[in-house]
N, C-alpha and C. Protein backbone atom coordinates (compact mmCIF):
# COMPACT_ATOMS: atom_id res chain seq x y z
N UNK A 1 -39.69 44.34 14.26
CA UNK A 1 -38.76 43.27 14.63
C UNK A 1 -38.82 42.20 13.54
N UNK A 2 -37.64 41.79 13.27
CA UNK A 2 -37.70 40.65 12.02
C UNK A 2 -36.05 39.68 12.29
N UNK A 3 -36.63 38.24 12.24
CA UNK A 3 -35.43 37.44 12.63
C UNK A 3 -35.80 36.32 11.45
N UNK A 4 -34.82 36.34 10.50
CA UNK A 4 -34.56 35.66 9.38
C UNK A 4 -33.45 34.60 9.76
N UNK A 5 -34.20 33.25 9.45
CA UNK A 5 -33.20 32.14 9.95
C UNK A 5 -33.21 31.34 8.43
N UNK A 6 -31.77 31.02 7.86
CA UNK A 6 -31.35 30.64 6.87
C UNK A 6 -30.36 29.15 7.52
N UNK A 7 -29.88 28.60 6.30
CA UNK A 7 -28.70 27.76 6.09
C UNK A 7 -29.37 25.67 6.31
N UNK A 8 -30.53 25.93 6.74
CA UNK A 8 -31.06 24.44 7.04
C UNK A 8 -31.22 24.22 5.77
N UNK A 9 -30.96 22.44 6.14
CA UNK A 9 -31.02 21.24 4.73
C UNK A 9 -30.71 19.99 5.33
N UNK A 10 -30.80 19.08 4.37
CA UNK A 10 -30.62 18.12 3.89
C UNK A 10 -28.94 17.32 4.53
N UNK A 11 -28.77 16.19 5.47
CA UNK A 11 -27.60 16.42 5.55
C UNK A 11 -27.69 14.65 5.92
N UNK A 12 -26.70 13.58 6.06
CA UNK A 12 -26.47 12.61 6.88
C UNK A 12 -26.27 12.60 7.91
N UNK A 13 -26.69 11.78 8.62
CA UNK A 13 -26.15 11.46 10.01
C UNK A 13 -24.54 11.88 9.95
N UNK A 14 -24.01 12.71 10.98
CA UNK A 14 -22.50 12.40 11.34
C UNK A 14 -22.09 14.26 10.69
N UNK A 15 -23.31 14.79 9.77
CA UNK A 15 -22.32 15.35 9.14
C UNK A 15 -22.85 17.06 10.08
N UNK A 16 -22.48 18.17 8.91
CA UNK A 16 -22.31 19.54 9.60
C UNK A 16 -23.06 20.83 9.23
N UNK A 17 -23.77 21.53 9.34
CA UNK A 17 -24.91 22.40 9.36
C UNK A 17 -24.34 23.98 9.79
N UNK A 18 -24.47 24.76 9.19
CA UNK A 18 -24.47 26.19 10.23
C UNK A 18 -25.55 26.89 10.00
N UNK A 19 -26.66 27.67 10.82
CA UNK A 19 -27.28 28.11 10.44
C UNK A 19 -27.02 29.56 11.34
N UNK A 20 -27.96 30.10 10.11
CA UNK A 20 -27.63 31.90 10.39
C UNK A 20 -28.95 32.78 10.58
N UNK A 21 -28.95 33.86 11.41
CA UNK A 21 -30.37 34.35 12.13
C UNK A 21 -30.26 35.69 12.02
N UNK A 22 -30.58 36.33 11.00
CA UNK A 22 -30.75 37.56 10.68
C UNK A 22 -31.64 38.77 11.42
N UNK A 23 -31.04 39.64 11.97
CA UNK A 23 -32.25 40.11 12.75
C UNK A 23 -32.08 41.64 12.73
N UNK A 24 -33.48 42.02 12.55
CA UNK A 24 -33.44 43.93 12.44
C UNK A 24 -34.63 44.19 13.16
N UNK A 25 -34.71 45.65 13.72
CA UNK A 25 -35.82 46.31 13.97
C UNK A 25 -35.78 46.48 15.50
N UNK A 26 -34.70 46.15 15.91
CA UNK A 26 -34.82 45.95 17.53
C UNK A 26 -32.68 46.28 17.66
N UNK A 27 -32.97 46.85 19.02
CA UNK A 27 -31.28 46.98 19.68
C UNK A 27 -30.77 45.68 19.63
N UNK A 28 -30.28 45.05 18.72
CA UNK A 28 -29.86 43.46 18.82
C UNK A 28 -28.76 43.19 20.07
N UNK A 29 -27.98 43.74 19.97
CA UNK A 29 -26.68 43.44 21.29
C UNK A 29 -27.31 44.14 22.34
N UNK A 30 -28.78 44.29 22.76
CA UNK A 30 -28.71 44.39 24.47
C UNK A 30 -30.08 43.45 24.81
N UNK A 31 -30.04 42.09 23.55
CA UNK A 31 -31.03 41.12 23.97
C UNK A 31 -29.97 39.88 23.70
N UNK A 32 -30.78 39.24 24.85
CA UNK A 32 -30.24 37.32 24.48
C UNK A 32 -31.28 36.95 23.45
N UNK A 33 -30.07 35.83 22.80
CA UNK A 33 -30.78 35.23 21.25
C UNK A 33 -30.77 33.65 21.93
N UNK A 34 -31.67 33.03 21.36
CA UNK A 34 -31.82 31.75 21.64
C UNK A 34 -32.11 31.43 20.20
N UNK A 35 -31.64 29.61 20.16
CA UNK A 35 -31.86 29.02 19.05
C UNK A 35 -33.17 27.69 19.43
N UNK A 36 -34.59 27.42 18.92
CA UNK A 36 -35.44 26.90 19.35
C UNK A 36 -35.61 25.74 18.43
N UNK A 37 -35.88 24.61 18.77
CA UNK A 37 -36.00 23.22 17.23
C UNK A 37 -37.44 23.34 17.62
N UNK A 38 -38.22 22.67 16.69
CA UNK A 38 -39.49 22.11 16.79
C UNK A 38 -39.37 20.73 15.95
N UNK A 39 -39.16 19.42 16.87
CA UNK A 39 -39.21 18.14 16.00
C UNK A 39 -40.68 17.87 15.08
N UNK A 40 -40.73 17.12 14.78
CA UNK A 40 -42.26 16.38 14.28
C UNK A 40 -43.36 16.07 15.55
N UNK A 41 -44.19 16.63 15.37
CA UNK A 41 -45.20 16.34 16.29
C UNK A 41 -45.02 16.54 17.84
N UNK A 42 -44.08 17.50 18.08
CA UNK A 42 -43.26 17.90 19.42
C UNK A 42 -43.52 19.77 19.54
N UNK A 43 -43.47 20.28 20.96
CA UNK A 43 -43.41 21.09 21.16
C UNK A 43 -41.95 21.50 20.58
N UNK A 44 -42.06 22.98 20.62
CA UNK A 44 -40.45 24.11 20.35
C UNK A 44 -40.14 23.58 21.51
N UNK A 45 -38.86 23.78 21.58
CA UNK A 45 -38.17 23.74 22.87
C UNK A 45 -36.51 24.46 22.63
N UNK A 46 -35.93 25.24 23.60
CA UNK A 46 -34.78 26.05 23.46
C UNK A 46 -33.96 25.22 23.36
N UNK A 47 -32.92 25.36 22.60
CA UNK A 47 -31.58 24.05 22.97
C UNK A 47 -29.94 24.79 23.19
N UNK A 48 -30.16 26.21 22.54
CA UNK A 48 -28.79 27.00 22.89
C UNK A 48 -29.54 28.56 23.35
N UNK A 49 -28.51 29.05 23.85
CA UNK A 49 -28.56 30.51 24.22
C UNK A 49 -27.68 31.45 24.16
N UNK A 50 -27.75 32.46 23.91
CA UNK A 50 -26.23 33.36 23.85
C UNK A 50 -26.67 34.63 24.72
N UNK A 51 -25.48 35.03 25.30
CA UNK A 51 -25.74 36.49 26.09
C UNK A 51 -25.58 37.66 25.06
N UNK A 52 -26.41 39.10 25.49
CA UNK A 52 -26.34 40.09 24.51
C UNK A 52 -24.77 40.17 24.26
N UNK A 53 -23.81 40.14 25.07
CA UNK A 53 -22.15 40.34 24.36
C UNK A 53 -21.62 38.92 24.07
N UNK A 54 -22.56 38.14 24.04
CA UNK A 54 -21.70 36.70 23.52
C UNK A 54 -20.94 35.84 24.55
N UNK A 55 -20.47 36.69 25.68
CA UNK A 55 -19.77 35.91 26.72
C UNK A 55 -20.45 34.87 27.52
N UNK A 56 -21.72 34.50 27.44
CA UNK A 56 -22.23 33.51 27.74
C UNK A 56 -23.12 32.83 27.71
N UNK A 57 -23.22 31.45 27.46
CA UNK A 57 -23.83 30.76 26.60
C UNK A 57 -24.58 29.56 27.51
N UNK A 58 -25.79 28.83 26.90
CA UNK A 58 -26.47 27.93 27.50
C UNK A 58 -27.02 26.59 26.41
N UNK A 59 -26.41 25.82 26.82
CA UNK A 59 -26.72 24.60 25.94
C UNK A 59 -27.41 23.33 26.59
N UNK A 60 -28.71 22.63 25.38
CA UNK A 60 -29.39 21.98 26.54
C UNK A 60 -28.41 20.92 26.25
N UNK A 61 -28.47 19.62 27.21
CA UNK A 61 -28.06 18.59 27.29
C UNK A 61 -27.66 17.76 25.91
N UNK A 62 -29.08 18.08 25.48
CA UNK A 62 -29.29 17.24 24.02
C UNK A 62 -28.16 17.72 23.19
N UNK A 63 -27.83 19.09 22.59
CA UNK A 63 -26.72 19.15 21.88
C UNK A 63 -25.35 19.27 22.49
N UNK A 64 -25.36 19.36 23.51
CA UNK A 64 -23.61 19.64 24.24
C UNK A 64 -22.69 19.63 23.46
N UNK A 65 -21.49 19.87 23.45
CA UNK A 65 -20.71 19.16 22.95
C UNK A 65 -20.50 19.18 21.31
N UNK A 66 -21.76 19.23 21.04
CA UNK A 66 -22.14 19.00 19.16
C UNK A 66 -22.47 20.14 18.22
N UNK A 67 -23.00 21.80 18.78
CA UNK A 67 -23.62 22.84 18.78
C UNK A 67 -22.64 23.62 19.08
N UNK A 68 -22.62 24.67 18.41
CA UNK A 68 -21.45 26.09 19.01
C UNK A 68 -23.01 26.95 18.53
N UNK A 69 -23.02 28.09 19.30
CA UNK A 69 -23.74 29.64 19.53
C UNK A 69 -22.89 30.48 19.24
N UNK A 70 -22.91 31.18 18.00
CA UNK A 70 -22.13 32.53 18.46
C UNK A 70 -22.64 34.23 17.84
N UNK A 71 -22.23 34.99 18.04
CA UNK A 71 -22.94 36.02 17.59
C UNK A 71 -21.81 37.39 16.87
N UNK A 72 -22.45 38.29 15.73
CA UNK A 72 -21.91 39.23 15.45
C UNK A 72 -22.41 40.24 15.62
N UNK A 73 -22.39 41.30 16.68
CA UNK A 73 -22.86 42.18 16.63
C UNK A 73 -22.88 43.64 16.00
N UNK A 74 -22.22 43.19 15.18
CA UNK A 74 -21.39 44.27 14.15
C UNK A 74 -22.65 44.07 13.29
N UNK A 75 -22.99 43.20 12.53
CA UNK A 75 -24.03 42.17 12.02
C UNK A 75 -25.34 41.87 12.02
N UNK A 76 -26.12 42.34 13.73
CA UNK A 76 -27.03 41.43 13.92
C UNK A 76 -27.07 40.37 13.50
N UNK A 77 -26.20 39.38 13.90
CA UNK A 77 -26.40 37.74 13.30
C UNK A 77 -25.91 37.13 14.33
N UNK A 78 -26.69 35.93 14.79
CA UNK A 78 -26.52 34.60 15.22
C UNK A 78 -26.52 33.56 14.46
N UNK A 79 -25.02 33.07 14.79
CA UNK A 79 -24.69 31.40 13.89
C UNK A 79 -24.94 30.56 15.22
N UNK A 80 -25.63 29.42 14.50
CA UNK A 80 -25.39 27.94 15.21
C UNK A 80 -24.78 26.87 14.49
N UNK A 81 -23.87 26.69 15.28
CA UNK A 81 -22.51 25.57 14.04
C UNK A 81 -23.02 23.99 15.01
N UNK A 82 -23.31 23.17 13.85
CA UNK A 82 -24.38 21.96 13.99
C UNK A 82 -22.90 20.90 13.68
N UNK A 83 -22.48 20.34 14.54
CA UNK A 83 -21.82 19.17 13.76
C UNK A 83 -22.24 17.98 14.48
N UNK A 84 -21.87 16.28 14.27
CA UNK A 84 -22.13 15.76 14.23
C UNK A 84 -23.34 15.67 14.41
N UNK A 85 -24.24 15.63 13.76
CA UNK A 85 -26.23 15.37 13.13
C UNK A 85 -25.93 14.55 13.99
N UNK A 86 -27.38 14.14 14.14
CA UNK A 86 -28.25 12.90 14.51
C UNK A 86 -29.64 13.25 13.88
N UNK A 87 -30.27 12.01 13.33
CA UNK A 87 -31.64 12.02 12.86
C UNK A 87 -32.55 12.65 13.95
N UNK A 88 -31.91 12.36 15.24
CA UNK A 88 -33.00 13.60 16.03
C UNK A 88 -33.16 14.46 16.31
N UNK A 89 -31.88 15.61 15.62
CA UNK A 89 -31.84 16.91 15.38
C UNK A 89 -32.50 17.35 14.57
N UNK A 90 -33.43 16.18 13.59
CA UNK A 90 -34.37 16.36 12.78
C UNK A 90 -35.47 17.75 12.84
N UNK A 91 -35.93 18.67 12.62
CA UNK A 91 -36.94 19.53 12.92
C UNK A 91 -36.98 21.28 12.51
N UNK A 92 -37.79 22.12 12.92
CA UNK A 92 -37.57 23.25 12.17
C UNK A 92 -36.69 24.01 12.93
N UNK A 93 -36.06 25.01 12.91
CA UNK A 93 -35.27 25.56 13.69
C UNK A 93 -35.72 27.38 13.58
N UNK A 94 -35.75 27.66 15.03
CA UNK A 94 -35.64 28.86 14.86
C UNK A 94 -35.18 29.96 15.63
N UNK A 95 -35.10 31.20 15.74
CA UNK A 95 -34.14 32.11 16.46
C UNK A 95 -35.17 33.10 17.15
N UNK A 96 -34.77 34.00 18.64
CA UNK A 96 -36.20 34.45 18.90
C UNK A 96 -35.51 35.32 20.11
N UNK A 97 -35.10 36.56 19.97
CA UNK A 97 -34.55 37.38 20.74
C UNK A 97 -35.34 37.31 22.08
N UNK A 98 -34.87 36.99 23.26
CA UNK A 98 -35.75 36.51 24.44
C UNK A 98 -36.40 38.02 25.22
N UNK A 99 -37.89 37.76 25.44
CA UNK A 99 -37.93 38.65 25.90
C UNK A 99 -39.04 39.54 24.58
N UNK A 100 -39.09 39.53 23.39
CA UNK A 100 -39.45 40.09 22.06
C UNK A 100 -40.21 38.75 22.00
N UNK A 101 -41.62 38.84 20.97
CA UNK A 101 -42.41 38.08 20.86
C UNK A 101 -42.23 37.46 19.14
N UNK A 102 -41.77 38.17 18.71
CA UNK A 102 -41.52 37.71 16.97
C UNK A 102 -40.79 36.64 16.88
N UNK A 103 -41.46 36.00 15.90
CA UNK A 103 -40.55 34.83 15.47
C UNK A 103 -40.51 34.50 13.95
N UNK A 104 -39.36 34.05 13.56
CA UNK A 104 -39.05 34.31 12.09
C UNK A 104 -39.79 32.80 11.37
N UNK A 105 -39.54 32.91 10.19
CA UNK A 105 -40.34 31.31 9.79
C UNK A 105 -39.67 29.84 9.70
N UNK A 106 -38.27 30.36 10.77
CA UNK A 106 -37.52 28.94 10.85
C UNK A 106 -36.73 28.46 9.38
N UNK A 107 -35.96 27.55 9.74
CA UNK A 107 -35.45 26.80 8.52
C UNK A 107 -35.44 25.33 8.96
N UNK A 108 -35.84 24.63 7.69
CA UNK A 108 -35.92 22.97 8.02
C UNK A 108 -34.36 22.42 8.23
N UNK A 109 -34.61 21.72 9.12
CA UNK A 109 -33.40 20.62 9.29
C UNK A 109 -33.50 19.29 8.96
N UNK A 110 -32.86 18.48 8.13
CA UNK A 110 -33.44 17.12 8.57
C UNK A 110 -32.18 16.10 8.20
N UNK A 111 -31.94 15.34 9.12
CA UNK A 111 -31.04 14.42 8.91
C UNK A 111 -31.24 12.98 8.95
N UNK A 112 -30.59 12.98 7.93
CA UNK A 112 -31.09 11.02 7.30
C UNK A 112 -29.96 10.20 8.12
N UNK A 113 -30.77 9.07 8.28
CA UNK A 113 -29.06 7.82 9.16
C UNK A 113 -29.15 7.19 7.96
């Protein structure tokens, strides 16, 4: 099992992020993918979710609204489309087929105000 999470950086407040979650070694479309942050000095915690066919999705509070989940299963890939930042989206990000114990080495996020 291997889940490669790319596309984190450097961004301002306000602005837009996509990140991408590469994943092999496992039936990808008959697991849910979740996207996990880890701030500074904070536990991981889940903030989106996608169903194995994509039709349904779970977003925590914190990004509503600001976060799209989506998936290719043609691909094995999960995008998370990040727009309007906030400095407290600040943290590492990572992807983690639920249910499968592997976890990839994240990509940094960090947004300046």
């Amino acid at each position: 099992v291997q889940l490669v999470e790319s596309g984190g950086g450097l961004v301002q407040a306000g602005g837009s992020l996509r990140l991408s979650c590469a994943a092999s070694g496992f039936t990808f479309d008959a697991y849910h993918i979740a996207w996990f942050r880890q701030a500074p000095g904070k536990e991981r915690e889940a903030i989106v979710c996608i169903g194995s066919s994509g039709s349904s999705t779970y977003y925590a509070d914190s990004v509503k609204g600001r976060f799209t989940i989506s998936r290719d299963n043609a691909k094995n890939t999960v995008y998370l489309q990040m727009n309007s930042l906030k400095p407290e989206d600040t943290g590492v990000y990572y992807c983690n087929a639920i249910g499968l114990t592997s976890w990839g080495q994240g990509t940094q996020v960090t947004v300046s105000s």
